[in-house]
Structure formats: structure tokens, C-alpha cells
PDB file of N, CA and C in Angstrom:
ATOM      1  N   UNK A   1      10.995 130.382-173.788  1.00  0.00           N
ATOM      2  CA  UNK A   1      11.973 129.345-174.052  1.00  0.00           C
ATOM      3  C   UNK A   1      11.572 128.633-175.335  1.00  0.00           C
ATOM      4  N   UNK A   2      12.125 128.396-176.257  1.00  0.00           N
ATOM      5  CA  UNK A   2      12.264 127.514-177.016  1.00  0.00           C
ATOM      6  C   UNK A   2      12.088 126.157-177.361  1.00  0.00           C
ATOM      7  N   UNK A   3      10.909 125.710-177.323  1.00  0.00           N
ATOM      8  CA  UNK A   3      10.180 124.159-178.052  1.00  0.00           C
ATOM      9  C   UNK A   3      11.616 123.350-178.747  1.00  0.00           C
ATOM     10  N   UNK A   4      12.560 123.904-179.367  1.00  0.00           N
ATOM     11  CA  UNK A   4      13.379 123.194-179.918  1.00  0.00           C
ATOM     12  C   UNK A   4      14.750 122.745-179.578  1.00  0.00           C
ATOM     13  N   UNK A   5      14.632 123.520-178.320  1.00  0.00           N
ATOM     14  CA  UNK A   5      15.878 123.307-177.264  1.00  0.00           C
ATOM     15  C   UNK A   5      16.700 121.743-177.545  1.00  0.00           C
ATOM     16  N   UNK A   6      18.023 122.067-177.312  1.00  0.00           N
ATOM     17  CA  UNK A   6      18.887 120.921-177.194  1.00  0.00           C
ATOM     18  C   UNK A   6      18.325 120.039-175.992  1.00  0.00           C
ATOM     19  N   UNK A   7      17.743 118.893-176.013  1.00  0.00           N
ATOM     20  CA  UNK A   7      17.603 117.979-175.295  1.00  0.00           C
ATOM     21  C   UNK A   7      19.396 118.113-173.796  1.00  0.00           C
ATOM     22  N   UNK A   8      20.406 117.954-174.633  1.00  0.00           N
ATOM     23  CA  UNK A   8      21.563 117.676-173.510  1.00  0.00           C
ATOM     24  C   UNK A   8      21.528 119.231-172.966  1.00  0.00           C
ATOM     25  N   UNK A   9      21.248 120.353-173.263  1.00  0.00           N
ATOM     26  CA  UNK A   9      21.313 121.238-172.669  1.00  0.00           C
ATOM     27  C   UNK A   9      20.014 121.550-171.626  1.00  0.00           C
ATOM     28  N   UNK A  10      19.005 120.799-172.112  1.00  0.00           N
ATOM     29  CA  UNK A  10      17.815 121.193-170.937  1.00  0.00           C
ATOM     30  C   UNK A  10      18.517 120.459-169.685  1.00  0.00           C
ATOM     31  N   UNK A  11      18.812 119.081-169.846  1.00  0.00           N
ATOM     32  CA  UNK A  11      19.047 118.409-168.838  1.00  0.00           C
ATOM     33  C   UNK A  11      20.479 118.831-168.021  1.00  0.00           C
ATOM     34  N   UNK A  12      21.545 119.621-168.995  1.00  0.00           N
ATOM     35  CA  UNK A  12      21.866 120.216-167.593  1.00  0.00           C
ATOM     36  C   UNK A  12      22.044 121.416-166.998  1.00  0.00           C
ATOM     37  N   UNK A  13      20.316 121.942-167.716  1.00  0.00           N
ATOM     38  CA  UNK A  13      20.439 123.395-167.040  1.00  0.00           C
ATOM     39  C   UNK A  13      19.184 122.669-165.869  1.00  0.00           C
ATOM     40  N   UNK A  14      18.511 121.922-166.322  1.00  0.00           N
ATOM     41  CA  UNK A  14      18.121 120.989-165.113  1.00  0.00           C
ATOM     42  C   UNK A  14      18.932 120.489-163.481  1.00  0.00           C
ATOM     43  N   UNK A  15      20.196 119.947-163.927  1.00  0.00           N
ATOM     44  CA  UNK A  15      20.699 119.140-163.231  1.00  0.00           C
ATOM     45  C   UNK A  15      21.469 120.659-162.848  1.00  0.00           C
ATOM     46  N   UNK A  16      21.604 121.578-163.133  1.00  0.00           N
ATOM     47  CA  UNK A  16      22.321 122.466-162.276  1.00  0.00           C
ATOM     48  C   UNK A  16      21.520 123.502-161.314  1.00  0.00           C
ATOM     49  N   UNK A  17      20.156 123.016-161.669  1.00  0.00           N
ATOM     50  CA  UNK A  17      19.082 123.544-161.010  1.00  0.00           C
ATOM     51  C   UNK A  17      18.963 122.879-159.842  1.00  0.00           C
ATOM     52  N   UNK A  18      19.469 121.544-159.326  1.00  0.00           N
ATOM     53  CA  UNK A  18      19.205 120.844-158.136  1.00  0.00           C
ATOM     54  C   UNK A  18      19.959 121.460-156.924  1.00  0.00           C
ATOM     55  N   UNK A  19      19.747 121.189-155.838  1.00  0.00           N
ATOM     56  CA  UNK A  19      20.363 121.919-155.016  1.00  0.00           C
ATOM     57  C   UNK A  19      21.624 120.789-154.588  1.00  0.00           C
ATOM     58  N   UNK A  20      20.934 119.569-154.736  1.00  0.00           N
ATOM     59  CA  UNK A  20      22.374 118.589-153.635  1.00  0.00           C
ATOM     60  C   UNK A  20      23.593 117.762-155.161  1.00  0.00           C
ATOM     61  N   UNK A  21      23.078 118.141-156.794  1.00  0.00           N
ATOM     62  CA  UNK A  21      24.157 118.368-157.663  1.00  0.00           C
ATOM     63  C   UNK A  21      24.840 120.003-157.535  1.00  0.00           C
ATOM     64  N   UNK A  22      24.367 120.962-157.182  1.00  0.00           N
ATOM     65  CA  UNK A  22      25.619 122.286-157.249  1.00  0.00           C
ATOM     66  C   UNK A  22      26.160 121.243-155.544  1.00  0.00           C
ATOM     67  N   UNK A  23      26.075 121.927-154.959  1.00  0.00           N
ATOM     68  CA  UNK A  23      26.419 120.780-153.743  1.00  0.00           C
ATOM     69  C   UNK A  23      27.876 120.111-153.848  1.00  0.00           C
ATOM     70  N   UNK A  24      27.322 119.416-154.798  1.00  0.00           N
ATOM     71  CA  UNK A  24      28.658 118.308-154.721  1.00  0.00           C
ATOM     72  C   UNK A  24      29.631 118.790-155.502  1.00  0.00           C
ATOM     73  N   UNK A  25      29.032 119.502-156.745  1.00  0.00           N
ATOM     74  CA  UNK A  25      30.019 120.514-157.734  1.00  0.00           C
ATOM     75  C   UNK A  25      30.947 121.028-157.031  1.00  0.00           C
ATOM     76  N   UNK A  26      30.546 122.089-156.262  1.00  0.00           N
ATOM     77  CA  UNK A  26      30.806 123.010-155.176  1.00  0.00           C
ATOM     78  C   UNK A  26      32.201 122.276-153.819  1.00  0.00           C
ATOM     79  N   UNK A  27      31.451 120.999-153.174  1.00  0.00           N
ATOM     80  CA  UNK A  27      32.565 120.322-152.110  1.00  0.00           C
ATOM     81  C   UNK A  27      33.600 119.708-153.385  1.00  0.00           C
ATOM     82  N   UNK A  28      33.115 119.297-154.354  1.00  0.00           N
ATOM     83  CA  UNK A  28      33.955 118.409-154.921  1.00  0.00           C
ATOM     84  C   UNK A  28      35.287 119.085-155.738  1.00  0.00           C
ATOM     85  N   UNK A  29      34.856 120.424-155.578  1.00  0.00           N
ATOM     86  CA  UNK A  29      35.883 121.678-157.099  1.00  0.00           C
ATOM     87  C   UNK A  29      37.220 121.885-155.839  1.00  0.00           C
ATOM     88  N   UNK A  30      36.665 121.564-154.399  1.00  0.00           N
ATOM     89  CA  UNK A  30      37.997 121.667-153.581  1.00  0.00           C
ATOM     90  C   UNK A  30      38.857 120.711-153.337  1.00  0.00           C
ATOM     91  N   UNK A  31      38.569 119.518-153.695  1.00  0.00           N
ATOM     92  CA  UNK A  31      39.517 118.325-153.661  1.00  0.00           C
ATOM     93  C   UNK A  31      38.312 117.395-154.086  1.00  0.00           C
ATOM     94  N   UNK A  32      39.244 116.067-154.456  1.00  0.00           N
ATOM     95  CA  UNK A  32      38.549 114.695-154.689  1.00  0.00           C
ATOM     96  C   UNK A  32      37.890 113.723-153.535  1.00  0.00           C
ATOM     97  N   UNK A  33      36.876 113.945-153.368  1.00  0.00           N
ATOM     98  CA  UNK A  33      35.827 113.215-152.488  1.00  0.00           C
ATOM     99  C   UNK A  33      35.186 112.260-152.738  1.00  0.00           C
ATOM    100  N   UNK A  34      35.249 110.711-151.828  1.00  0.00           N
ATOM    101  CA  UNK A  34      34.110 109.888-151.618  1.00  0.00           C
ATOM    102  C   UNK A  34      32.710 110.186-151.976  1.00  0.00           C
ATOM    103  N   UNK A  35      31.980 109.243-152.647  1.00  0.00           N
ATOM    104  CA  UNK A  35      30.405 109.292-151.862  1.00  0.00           C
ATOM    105  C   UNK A  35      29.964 109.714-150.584  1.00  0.00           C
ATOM    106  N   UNK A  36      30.852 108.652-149.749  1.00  0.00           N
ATOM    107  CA  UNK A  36      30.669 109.140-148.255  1.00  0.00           C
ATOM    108  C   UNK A  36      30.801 110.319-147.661  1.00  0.00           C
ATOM    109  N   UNK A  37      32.091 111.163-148.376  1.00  0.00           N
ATOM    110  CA  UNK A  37      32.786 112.373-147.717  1.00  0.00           C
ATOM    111  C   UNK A  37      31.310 113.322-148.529  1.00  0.00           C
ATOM    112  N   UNK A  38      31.194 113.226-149.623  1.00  0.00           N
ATOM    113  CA  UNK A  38      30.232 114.051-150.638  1.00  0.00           C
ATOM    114  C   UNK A  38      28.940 114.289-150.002  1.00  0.00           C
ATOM    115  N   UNK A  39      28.497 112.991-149.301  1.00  0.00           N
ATOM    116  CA  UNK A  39      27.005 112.912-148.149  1.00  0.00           C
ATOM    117  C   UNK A  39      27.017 113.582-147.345  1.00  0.00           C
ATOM    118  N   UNK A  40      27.938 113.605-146.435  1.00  0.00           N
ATOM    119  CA  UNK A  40      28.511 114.009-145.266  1.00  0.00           C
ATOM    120  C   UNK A  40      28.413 115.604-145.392  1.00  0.00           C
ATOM    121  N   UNK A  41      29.146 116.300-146.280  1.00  0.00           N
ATOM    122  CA  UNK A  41      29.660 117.521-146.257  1.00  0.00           C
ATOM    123  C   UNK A  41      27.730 118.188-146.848  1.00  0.00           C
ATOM    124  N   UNK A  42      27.326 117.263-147.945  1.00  0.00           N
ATOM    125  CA  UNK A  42      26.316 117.876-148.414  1.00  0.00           C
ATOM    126  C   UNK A  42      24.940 117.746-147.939  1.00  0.00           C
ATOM    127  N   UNK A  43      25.150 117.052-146.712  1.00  0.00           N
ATOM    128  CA  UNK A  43      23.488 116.802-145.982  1.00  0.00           C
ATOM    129  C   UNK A  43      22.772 115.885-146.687  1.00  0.00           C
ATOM    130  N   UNK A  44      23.094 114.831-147.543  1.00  0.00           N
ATOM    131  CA  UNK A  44      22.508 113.976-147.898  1.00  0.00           C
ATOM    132  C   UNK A  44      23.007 112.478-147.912  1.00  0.00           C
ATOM    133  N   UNK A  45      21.781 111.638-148.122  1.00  0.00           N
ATOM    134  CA  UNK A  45      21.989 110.688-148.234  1.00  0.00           C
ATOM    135  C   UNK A  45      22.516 109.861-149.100  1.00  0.00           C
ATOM    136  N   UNK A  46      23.322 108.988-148.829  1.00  0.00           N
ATOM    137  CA  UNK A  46      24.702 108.292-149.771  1.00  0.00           C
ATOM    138  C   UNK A  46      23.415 108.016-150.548  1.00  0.00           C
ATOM    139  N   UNK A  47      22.382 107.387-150.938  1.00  0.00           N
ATOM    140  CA  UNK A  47      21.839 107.048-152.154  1.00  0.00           C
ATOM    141  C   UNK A  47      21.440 108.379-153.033  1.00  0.00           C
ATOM    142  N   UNK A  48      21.198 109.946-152.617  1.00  0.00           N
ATOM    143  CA  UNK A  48      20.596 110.591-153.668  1.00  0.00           C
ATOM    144  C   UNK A  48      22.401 111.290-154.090  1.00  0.00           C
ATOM    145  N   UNK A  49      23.494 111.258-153.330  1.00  0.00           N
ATOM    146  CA  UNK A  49      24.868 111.246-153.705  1.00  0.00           C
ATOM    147  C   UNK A  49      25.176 110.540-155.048  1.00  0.00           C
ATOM    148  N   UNK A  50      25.079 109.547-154.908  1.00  0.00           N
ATOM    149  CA  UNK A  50      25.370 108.197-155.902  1.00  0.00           C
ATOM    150  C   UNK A  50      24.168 108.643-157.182  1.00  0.00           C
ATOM    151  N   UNK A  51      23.405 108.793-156.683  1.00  0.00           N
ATOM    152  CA  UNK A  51      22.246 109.452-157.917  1.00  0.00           C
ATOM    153  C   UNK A  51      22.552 110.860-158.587  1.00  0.00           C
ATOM    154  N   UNK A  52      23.223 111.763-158.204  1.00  0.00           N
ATOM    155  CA  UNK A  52      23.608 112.844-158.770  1.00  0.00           C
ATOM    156  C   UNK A  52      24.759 112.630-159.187  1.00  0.00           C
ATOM    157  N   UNK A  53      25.624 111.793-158.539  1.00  0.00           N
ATOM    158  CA  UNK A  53      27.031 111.304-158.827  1.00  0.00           C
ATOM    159  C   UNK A  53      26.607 110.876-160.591  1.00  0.00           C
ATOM    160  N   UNK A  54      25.982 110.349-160.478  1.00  0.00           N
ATOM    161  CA  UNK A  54      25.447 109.371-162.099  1.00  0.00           C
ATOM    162  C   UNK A  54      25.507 109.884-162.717  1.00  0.00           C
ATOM    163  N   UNK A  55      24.268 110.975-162.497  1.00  0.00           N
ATOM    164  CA  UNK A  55      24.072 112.131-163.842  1.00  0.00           C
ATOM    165  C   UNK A  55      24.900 113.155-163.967  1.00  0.00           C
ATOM    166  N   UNK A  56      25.797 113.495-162.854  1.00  0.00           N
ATOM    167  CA  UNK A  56      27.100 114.295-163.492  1.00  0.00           C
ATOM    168  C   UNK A  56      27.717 113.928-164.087  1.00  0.00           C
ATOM    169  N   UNK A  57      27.687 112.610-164.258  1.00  0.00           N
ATOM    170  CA  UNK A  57      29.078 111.992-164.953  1.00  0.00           C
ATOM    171  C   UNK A  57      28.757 111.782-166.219  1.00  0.00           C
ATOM    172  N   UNK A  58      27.256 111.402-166.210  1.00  0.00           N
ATOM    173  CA  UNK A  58      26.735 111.337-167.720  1.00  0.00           C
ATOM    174  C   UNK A  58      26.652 112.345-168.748  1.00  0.00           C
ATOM    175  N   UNK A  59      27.101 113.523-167.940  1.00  0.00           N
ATOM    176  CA  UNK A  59      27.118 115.105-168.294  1.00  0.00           C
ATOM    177  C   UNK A  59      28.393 115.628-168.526  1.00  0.00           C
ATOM    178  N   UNK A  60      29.469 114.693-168.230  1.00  0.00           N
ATOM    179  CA  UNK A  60      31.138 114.878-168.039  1.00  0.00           C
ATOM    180  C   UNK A  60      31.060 116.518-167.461  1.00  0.00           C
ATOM    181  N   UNK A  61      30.655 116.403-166.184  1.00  0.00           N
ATOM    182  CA  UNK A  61      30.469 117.362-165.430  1.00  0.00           C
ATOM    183  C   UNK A  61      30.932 116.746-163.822  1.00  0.00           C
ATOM    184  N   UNK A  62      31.318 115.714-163.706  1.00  0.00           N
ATOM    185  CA  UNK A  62      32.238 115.055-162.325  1.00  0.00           C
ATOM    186  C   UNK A  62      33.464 114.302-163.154  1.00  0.00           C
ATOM    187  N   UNK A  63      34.268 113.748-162.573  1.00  0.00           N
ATOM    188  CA  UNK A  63      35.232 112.736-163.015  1.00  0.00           C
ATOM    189  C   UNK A  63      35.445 111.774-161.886  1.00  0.00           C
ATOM    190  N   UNK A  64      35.275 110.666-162.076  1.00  0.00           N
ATOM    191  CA  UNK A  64      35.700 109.150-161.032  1.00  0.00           C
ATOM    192  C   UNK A  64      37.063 108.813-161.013  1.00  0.00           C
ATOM    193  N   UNK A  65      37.790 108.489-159.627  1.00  0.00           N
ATOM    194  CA  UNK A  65      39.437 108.909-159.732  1.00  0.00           C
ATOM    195  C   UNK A  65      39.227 107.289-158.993  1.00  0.00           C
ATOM    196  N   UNK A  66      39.891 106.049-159.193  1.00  0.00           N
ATOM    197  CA  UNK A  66      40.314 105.655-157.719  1.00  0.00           C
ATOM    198  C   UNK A  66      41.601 105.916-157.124  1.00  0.00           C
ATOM    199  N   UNK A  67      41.083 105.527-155.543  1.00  0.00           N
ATOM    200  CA  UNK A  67      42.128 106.018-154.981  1.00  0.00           C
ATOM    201  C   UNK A  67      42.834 104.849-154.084  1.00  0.00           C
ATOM    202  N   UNK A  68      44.166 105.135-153.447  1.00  0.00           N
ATOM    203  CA  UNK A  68      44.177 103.436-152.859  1.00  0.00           C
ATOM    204  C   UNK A  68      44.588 104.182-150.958  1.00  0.00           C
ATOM    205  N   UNK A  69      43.911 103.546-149.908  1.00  0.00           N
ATOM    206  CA  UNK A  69      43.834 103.756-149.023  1.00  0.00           C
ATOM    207  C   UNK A  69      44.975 103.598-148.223  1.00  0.00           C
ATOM    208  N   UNK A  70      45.559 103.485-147.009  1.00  0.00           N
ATOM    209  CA  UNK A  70      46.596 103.093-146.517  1.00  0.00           C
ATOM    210  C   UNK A  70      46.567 101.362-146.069  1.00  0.00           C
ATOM    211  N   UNK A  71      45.102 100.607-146.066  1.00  0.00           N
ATOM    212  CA  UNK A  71      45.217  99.089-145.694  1.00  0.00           C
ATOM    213  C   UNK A  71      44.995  98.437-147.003  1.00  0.00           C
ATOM    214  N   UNK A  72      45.440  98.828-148.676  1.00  0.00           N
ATOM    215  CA  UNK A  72      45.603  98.880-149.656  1.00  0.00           C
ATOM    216  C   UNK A  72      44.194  98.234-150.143  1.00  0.00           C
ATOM    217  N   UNK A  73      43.369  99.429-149.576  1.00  0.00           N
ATOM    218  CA  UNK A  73      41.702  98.872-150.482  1.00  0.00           C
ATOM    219  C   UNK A  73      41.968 100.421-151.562  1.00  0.00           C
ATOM    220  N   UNK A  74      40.847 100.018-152.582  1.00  0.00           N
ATOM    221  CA  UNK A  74      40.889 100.903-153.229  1.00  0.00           C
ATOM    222  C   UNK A  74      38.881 101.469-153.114  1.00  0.00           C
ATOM    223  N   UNK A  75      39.266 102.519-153.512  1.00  0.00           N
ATOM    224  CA  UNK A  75      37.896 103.307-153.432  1.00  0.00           C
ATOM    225  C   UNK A  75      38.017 104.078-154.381  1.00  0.00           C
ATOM    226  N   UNK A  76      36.316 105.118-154.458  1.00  0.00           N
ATOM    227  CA  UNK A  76      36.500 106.048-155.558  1.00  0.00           C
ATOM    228  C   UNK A  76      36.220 107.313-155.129  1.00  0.00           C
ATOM    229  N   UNK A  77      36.546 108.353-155.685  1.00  0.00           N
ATOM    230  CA  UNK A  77      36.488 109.807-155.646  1.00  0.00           C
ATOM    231  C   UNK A  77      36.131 110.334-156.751  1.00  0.00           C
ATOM    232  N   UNK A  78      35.649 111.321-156.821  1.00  0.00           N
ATOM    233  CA  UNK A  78      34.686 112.349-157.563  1.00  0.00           C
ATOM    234  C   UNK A  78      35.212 113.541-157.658  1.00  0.00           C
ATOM    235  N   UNK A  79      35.314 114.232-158.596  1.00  0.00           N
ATOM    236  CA  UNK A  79      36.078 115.258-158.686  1.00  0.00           C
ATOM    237  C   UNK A  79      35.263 116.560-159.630  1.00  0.00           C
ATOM    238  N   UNK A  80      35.230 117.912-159.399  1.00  0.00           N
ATOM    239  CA  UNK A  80      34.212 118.357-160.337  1.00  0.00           C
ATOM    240  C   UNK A  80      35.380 118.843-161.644  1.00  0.00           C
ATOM    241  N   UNK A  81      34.977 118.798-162.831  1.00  0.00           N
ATOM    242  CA  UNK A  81      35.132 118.917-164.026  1.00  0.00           C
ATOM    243  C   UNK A  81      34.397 120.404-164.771  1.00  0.00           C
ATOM    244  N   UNK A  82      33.461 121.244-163.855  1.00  0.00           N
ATOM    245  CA  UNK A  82      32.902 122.186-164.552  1.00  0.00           C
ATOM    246  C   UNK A  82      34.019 123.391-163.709  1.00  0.00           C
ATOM    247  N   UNK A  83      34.243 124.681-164.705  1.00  0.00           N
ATOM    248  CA  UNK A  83      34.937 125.369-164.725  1.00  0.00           C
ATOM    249  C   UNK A  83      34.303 126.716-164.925  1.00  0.00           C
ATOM    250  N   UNK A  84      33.147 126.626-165.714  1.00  0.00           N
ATOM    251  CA  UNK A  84      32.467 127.374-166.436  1.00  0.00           C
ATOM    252  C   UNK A  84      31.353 127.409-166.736  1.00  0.00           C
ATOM    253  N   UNK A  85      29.927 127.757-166.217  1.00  0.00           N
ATOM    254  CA  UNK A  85      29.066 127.894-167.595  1.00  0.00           C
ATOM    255  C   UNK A  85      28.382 129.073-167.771  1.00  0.00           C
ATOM    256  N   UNK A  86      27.679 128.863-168.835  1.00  0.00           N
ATOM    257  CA  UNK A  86      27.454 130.455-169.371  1.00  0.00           C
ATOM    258  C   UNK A  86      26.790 129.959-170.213  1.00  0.00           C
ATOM    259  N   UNK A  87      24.949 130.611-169.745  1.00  0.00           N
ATOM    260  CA  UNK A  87      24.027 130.643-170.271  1.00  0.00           C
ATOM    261  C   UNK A  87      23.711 131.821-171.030  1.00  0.00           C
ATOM    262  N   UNK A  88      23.524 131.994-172.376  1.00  0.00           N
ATOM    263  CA  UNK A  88      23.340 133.020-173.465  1.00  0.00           C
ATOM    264  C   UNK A  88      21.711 132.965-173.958  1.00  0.00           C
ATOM    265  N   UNK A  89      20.989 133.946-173.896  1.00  0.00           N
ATOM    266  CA  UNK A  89      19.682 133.690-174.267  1.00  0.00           C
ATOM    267  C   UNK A  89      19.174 134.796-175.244  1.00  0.00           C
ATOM    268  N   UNK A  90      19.075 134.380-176.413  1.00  0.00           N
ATOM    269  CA  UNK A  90      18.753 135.235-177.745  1.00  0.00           C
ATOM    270  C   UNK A  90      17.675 135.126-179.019  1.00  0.00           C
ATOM    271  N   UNK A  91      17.154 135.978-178.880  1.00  0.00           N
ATOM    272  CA  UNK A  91      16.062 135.728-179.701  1.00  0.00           C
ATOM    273  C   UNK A  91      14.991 134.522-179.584  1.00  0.00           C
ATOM    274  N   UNK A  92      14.845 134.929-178.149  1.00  0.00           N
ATOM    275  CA  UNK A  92      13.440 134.035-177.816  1.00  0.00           C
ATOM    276  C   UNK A  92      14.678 132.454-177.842  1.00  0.00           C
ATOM    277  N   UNK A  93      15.702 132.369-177.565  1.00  0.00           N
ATOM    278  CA  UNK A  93      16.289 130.814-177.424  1.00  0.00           C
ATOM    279  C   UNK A  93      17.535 131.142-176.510  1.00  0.00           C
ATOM    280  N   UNK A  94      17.303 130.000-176.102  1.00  0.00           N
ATOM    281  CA  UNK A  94      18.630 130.005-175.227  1.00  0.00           C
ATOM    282  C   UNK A  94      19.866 128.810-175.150  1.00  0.00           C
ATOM    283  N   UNK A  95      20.879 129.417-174.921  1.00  0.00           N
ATOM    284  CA  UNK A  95      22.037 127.795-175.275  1.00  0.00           C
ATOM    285  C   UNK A  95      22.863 128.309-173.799  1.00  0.00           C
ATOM    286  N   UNK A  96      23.680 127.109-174.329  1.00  0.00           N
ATOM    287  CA  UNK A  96      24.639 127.183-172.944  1.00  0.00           C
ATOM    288  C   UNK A  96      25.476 126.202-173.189  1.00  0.00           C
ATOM    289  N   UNK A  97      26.925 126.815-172.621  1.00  0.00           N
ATOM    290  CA  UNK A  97      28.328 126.356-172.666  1.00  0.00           C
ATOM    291  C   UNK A  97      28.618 126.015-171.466  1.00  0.00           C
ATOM    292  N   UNK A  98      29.415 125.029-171.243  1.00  0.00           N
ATOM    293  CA  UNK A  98      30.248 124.326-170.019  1.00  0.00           C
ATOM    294  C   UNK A  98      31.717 123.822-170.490  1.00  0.00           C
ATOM    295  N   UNK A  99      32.142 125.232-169.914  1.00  0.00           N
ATOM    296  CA  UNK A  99      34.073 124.790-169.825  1.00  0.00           C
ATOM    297  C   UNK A  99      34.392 123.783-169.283  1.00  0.00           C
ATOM    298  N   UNK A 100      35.199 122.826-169.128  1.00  0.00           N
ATOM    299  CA  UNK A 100      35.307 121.948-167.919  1.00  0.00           C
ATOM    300  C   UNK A 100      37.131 121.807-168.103  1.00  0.00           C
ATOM    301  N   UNK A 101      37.746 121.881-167.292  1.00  0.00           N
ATOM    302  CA  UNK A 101      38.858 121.718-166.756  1.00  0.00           C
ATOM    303  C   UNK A 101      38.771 120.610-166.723  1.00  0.00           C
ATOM    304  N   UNK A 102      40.766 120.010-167.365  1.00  0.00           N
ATOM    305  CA  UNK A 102      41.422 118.742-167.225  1.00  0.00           C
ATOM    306  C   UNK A 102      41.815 118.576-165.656  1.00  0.00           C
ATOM    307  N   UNK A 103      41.255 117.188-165.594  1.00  0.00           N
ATOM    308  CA  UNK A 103      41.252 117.200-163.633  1.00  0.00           C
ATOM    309  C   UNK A 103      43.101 116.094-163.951  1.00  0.00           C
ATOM    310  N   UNK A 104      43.230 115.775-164.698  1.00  0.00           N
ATOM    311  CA  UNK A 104      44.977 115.176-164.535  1.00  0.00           C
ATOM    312  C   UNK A 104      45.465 115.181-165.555  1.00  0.00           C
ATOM    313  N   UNK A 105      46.939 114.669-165.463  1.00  0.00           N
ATOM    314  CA  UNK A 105      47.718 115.055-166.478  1.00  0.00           C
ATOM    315  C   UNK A 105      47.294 113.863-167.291  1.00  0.00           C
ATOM    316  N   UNK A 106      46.862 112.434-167.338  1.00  0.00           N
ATOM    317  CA  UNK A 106      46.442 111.768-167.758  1.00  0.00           C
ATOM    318  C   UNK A 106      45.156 112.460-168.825  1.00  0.00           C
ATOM    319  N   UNK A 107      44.756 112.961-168.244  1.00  0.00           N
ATOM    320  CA  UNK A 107      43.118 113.523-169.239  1.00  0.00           C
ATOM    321  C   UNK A 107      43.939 114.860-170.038  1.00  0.00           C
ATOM    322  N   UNK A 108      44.820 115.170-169.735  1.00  0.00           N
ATOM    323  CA  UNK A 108      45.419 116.194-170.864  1.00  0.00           C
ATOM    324  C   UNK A 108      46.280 115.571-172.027  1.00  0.00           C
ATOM    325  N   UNK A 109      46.822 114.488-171.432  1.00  0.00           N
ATOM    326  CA  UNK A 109      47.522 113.533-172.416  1.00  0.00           C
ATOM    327  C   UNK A 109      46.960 112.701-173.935  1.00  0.00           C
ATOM    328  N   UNK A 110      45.560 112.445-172.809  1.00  0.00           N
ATOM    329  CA  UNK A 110      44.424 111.916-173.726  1.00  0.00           C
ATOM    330  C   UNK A 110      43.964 113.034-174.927  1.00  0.00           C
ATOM    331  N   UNK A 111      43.696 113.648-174.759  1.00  0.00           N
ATOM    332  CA  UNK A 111      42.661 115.344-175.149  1.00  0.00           C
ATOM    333  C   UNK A 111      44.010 115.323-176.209  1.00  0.00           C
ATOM    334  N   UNK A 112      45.580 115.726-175.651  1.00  0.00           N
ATOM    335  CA  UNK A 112      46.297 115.948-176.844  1.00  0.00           C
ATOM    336  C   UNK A 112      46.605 114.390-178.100  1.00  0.00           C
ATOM    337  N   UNK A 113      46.926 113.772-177.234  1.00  0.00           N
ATOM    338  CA  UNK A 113      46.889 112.724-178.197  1.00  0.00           C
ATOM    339  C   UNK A 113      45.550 112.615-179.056  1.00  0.00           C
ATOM    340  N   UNK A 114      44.556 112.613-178.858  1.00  0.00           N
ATOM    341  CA  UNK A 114      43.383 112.360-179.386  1.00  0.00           C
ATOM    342  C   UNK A 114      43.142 113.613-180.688  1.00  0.00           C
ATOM    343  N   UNK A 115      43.657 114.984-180.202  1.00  0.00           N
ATOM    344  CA  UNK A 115      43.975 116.160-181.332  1.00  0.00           C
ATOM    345  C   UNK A 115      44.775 115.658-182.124  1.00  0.00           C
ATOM    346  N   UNK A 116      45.465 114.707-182.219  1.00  0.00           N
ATOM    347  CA  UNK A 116      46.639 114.746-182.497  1.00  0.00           C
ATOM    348  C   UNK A 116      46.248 113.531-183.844  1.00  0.00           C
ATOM    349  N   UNK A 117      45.507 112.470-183.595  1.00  0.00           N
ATOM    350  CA  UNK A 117      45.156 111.812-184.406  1.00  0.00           C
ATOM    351  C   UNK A 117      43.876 111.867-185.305  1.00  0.00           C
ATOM    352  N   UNK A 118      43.224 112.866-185.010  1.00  0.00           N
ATOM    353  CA  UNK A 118      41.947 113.387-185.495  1.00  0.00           C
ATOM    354  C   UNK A 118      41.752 113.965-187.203  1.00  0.00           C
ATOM    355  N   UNK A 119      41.452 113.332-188.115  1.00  0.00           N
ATOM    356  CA  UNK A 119      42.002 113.711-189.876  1.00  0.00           C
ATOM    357  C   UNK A 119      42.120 115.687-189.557  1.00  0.00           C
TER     358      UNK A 119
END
């Protein structure tokens, strides 16, 4: 491996190395889930949830949705954002790509508008 590695790529060939972040990747790529629902399904505890919850997001590898309940509280949901990755390893180095899918029409709106004003 390579001494000169991308810092954001170690950390999330790291963070995809954990077992209870694929986990949540994994419950979360089938619908938008709670913390709670995310614990529940993944055998862990709402605090190391909320802790992987973090660093996916810091990775734009989850997305945070709220949602509004039927006794009109609102809460949040988690949604996975990876689509893709694909680790390439060449000449003694290695990189890696992460597709990630628009989780709403809102985040496609953004993405085009944002092409759209870019010189």
C-alpha cells in the first residue's frame, strides 16, 4: 500500500471495513430508517448507531431525511447514498471510487441547479 494514500480514501476504505457501518449501509439501501429502527435491525447499540451514523455522513455515504410521525413529532431517518464502490489497485497504489445515488428529487434539483451555475 502506498505511504501517500488519500487521507479521505483510507478512512473510507476504513469505515467500510466495520462491520455495524456495512450494516446500516445494507438495512438502510432498503428504505429510510431511524437510529432506533438501524439498532434494532443491526444488533447494536443506539450509541455505536449514532457513531457510524456520523461518520457516514461525514463521508456523504448516508443522507438525514426528517420525517413527521402521525402525533405530528418529527424525527430523523437515514438513508444509504452509496451505490457503488470500486477499489482499483495499481502499481503498488490503490484508489477508490464511490457512486452514490440521488436519494430525492430535491438532491437532484440541487446537483442540477448547482451544474447549472458553475463558470
Amino acid at each position: 500500500m502506498s505511504t501517500g494514500q488519500d487521507p479521505e480514501e483510507a478512512a473510507v476504505i476504513s469505515l467500510l471495513d466495520d462491520e455495524y457501518a456495512r450494516a446500516i449501509l445494507v438495512e438502510s439501501s432498503r428504505e429510510a430508517l431511524s437510529a432506533s429502527a438501524l439498532a434494532d435491525r443491526c444488533d447494536a447499540s443506539e450509541p455505536t448507531v449514532y457513531r457510524r451514523i456520523e461518520q457516514l455522513r461525514d463521508h456523504d455515504l448516508v443522507v438525514e431525511q426528517q420525517q413527521l410521525d402521525p402525533d405530528g413529532h418529527h424525527y430523523k431517518t437515514y438513508r444509504t447514498r452509496v451505490e457503488r464502490v470500486t477499489v482499483e489497485i495499481e502499481n503498488g497504489e490503490y484508489s477508490i471510487d464511490v457512486s452514490r445515488r440521488e436519494v430525492d428529487a430535491a438532491d437532484r434539483f440541487t446537483r442540477l441547479f448547482e451544474g447549472l451555475t458553475e463558470p
